[in-house]
N, C-alpha and C. Protein backbone atom coordinates (compact mmCIF):
# COMPACT_ATOMS: atom_id res chain seq x y z
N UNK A 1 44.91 -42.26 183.79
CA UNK A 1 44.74 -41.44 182.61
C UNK A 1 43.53 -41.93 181.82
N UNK A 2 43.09 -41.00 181.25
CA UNK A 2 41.71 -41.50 180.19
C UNK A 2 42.55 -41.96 179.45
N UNK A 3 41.06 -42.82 178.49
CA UNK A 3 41.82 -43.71 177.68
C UNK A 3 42.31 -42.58 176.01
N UNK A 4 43.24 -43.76 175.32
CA UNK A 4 43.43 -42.85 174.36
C UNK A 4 44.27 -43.04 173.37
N UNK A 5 45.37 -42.68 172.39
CA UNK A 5 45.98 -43.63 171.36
C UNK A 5 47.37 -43.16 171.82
N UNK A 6 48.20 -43.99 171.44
CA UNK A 6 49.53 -43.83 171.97
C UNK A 6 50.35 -43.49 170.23
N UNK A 7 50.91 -42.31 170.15
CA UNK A 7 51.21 -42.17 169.05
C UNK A 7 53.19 -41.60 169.91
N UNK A 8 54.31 -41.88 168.37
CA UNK A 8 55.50 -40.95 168.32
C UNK A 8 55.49 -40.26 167.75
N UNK A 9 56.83 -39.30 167.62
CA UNK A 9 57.16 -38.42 166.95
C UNK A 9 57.04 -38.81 165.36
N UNK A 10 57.51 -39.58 165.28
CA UNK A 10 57.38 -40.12 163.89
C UNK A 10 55.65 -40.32 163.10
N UNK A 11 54.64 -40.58 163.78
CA UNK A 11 53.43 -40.67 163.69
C UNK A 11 52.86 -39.02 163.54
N UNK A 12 52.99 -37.98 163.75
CA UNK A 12 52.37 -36.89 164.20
C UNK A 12 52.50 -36.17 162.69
N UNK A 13 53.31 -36.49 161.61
CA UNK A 13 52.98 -35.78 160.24
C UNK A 13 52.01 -35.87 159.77
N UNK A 14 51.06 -36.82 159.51
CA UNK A 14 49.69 -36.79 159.37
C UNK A 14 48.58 -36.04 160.44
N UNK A 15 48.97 -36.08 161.38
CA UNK A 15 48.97 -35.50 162.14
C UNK A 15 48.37 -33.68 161.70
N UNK A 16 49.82 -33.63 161.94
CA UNK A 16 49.94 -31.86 161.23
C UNK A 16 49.00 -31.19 160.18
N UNK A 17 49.09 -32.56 159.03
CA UNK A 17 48.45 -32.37 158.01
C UNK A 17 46.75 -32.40 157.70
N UNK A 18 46.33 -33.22 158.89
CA UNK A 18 44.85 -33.65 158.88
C UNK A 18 44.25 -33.25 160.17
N UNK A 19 44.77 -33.28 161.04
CA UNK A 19 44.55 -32.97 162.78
C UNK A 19 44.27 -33.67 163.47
N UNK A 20 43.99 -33.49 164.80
CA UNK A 20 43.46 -34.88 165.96
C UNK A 20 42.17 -35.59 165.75
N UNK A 21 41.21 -34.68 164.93
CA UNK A 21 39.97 -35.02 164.78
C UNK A 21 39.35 -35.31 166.04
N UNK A 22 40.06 -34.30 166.83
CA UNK A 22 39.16 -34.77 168.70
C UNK A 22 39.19 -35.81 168.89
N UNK A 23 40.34 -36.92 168.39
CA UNK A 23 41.02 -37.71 169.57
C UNK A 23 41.48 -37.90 170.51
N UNK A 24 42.07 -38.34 171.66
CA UNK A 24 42.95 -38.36 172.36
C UNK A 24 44.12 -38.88 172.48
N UNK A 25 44.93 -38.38 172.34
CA UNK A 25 46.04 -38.74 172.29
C UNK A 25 47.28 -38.51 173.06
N UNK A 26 48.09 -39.38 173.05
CA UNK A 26 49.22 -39.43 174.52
C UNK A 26 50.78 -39.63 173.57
N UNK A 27 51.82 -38.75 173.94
CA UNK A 27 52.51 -38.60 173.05
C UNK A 27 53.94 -39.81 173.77
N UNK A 28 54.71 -40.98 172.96
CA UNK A 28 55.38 -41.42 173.64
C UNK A 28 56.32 -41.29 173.31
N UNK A 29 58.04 -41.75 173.98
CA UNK A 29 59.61 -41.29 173.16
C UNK A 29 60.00 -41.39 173.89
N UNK A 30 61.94 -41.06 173.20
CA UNK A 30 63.05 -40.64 173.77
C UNK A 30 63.43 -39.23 173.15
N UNK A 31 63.56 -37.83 174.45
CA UNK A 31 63.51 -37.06 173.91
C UNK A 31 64.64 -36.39 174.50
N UNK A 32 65.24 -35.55 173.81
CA UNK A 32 66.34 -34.67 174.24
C UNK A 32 65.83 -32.85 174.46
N UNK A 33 66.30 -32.37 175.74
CA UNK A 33 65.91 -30.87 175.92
C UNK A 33 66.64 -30.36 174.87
N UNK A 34 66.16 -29.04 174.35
CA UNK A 34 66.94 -27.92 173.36
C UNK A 34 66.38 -26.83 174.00
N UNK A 35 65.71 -26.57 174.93
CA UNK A 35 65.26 -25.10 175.63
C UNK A 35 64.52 -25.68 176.63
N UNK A 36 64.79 -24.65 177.54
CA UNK A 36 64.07 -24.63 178.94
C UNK A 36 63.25 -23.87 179.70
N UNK A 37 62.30 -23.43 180.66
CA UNK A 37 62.18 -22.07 180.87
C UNK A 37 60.98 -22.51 182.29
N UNK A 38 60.59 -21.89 182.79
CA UNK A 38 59.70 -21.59 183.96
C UNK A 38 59.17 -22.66 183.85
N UNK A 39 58.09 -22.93 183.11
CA UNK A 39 57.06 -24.11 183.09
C UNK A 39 57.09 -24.76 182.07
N UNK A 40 57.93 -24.42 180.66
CA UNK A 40 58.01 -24.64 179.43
C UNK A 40 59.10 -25.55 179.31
N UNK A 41 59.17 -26.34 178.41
CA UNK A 41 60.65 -27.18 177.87
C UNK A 41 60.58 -27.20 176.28
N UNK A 42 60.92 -27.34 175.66
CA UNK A 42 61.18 -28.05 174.04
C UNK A 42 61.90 -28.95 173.57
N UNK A 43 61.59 -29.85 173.44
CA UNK A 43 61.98 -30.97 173.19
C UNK A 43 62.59 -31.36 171.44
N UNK A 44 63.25 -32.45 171.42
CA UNK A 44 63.56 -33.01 169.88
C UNK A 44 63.54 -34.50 170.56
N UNK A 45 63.29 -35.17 169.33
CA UNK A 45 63.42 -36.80 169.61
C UNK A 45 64.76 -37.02 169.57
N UNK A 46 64.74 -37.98 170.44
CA UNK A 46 66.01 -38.57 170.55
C UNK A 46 66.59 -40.17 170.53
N UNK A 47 66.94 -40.41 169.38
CA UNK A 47 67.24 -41.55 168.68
C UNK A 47 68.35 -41.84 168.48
N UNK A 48 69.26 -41.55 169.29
CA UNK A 48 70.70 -41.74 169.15
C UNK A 48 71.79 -40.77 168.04
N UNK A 49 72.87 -40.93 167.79
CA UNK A 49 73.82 -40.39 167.13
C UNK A 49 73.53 -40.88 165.51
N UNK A 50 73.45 -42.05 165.21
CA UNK A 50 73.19 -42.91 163.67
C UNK A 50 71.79 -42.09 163.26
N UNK A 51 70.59 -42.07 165.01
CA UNK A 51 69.03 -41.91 164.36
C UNK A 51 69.22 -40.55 164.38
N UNK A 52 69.89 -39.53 164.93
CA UNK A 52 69.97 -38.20 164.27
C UNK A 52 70.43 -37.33 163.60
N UNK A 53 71.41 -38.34 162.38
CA UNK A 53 72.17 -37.91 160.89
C UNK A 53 70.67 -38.14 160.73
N UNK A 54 70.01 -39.05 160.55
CA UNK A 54 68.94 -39.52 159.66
C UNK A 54 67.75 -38.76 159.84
N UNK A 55 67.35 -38.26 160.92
CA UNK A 55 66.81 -37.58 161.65
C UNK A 55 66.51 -36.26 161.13
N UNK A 56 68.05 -35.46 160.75
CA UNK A 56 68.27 -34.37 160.29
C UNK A 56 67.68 -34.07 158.89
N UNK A 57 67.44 -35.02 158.47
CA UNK A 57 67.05 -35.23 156.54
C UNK A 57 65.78 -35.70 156.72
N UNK A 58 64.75 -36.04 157.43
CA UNK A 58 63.82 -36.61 157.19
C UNK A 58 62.59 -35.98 158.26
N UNK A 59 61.53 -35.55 157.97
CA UNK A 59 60.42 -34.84 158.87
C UNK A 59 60.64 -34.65 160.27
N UNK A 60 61.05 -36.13 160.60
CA UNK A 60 61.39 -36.06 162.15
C UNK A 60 62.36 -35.37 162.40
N UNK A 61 63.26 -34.65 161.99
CA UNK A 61 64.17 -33.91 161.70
C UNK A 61 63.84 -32.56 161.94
N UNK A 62 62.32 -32.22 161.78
CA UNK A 62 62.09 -30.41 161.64
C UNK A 62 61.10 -30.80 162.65
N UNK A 63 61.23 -31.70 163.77
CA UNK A 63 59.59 -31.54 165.07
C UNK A 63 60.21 -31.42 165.90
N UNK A 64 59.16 -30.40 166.66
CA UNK A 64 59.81 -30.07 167.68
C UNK A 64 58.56 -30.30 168.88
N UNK A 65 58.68 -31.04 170.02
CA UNK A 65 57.36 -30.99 171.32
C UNK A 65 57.66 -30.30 172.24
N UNK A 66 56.56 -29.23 172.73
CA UNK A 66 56.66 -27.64 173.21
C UNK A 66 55.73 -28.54 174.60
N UNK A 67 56.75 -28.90 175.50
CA UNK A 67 56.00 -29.10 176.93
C UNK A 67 55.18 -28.59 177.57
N UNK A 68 54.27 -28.25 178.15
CA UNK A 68 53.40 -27.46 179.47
C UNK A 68 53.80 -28.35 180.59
N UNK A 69 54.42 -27.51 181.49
CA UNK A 69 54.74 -28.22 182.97
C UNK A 69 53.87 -27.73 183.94
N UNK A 70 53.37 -28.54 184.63
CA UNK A 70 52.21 -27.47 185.86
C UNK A 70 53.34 -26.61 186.71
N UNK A 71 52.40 -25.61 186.95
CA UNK A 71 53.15 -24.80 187.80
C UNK A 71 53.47 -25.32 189.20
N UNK A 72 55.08 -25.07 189.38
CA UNK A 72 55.68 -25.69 190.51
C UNK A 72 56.67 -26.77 190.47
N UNK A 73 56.23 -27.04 189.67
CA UNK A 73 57.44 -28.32 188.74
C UNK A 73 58.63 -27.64 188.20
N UNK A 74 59.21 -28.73 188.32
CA UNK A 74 60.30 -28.15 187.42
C UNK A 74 61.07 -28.81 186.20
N UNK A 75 60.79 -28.32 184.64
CA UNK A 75 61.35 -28.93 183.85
C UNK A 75 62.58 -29.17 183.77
N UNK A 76 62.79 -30.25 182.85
CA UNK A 76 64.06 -30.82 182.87
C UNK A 76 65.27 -29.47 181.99
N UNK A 77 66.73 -29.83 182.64
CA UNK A 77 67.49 -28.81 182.34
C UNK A 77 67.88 -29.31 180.99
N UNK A 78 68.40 -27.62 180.14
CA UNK A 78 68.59 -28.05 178.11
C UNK A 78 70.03 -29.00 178.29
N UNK A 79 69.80 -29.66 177.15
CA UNK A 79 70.70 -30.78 177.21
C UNK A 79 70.74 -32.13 177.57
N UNK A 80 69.77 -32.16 178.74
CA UNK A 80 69.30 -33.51 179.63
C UNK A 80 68.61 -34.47 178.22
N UNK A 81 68.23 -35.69 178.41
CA UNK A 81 67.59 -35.93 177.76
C UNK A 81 66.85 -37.52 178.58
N UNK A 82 65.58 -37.95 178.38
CA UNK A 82 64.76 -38.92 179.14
C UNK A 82 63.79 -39.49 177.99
N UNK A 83 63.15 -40.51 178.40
CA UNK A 83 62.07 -41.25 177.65
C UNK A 83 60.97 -41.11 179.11
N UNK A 84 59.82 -41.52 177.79
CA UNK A 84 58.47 -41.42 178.23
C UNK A 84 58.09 -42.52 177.64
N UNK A 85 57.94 -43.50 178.55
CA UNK A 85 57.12 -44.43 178.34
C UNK A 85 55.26 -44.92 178.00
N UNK A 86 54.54 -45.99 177.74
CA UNK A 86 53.62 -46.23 177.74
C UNK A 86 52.56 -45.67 179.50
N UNK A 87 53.85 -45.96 180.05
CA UNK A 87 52.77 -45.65 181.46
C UNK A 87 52.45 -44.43 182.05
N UNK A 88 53.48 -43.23 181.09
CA UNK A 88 53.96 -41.87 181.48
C UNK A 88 54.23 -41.17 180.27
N UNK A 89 52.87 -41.08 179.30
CA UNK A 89 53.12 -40.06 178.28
C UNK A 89 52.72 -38.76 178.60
N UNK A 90 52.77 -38.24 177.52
CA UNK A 90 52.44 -36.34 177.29
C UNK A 90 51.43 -36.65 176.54
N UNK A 91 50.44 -35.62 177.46
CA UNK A 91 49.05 -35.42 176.57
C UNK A 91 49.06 -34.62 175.52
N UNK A 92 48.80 -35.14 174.19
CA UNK A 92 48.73 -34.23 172.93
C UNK A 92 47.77 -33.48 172.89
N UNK A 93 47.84 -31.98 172.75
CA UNK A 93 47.36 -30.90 173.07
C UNK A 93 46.62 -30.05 172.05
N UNK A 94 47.67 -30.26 170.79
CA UNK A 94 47.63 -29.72 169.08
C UNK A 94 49.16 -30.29 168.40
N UNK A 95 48.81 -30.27 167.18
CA UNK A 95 49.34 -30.26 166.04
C UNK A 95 49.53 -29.78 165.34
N UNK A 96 50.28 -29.15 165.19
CA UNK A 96 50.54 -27.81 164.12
C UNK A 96 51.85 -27.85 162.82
N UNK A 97 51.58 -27.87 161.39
CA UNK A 97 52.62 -27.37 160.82
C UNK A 97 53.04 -26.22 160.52
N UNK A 98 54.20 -25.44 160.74
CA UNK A 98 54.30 -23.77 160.52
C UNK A 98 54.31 -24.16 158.70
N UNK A 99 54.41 -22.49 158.60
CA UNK A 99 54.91 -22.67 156.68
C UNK A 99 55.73 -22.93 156.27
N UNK A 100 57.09 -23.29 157.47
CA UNK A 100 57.91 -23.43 156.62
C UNK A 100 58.57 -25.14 156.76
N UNK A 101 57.49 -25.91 157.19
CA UNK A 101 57.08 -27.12 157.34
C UNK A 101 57.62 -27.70 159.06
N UNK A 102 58.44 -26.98 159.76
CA UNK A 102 58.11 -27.34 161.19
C UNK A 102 56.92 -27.66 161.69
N UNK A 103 57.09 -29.14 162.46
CA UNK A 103 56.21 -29.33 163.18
C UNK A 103 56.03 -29.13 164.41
N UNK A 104 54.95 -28.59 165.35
CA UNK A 104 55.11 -28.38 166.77
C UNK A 104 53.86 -29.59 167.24
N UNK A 105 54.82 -30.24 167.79
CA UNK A 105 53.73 -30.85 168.98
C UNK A 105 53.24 -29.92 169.99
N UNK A 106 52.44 -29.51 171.08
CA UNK A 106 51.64 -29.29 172.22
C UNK A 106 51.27 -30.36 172.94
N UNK A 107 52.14 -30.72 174.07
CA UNK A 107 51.60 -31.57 174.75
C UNK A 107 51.74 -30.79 176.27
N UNK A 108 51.23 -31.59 177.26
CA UNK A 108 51.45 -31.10 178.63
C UNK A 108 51.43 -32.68 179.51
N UNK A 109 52.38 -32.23 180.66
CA UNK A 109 52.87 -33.00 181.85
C UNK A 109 51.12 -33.51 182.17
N UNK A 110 50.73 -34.59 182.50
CA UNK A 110 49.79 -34.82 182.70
C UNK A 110 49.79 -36.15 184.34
N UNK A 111 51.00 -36.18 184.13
CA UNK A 111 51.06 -37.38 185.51
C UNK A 111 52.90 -37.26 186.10
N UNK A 112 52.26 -37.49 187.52
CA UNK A 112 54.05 -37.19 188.26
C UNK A 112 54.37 -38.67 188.48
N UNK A 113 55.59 -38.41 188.84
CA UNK A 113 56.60 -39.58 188.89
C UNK A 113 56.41 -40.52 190.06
């Protein structure tokens, strides 16, 4: 992988607010599926049962990371949930806050298993 900054979910509100500034960036976590589809997944962080009361009340709470899977792959099924390590992130793609302060990550599958 090119080189590049290793940011979480928790990191990406500034993010939203200021942009990548044409960085590169590689997105890392533990994430749980909430939708699935052809090439697509959506993700929420996943921090356990304690980290997602807390979760629910606090920014990290309203992000959501909108996968790109290459075609032929197959994303993970809703419900599943996995980490992405330092050696196997998601390339950050965009940053976006909607209006009604959701955040969407954009990342895409960038390396196989």
């Amino acid at each position: 992988m090119p080189r590049g900054r290793l940011v979480s979910v928790s990191d990406v509100s500034e993010l939203a607010d200021r942009g990548t500034g044409g960085e590169r960036l590689y997105l890392h976590g533990s994430f749980i599926v909430t939708a699935s589809g052809d090439t697509r997944a959506v993700l929420r962080a996943n921090s356990g049962a304690i980290g997602n009361a807390i979760a629910s009340v606090t920014k990290q709470g309203v992000t959501r990371v909108i996968v790109e899977f290459p075609v032929g792959s197959q994303p993970p099924a809703v419900r599943s949930s996995f980490a992405r390590d330092d050696s196997r992130p998601f390339e950050v793609k965009d940053v976006r806050r909607d209006h009604d302060g959701q955040i969407n990550i954009f990342v895409r599958e960038v390396t196989t298993p």
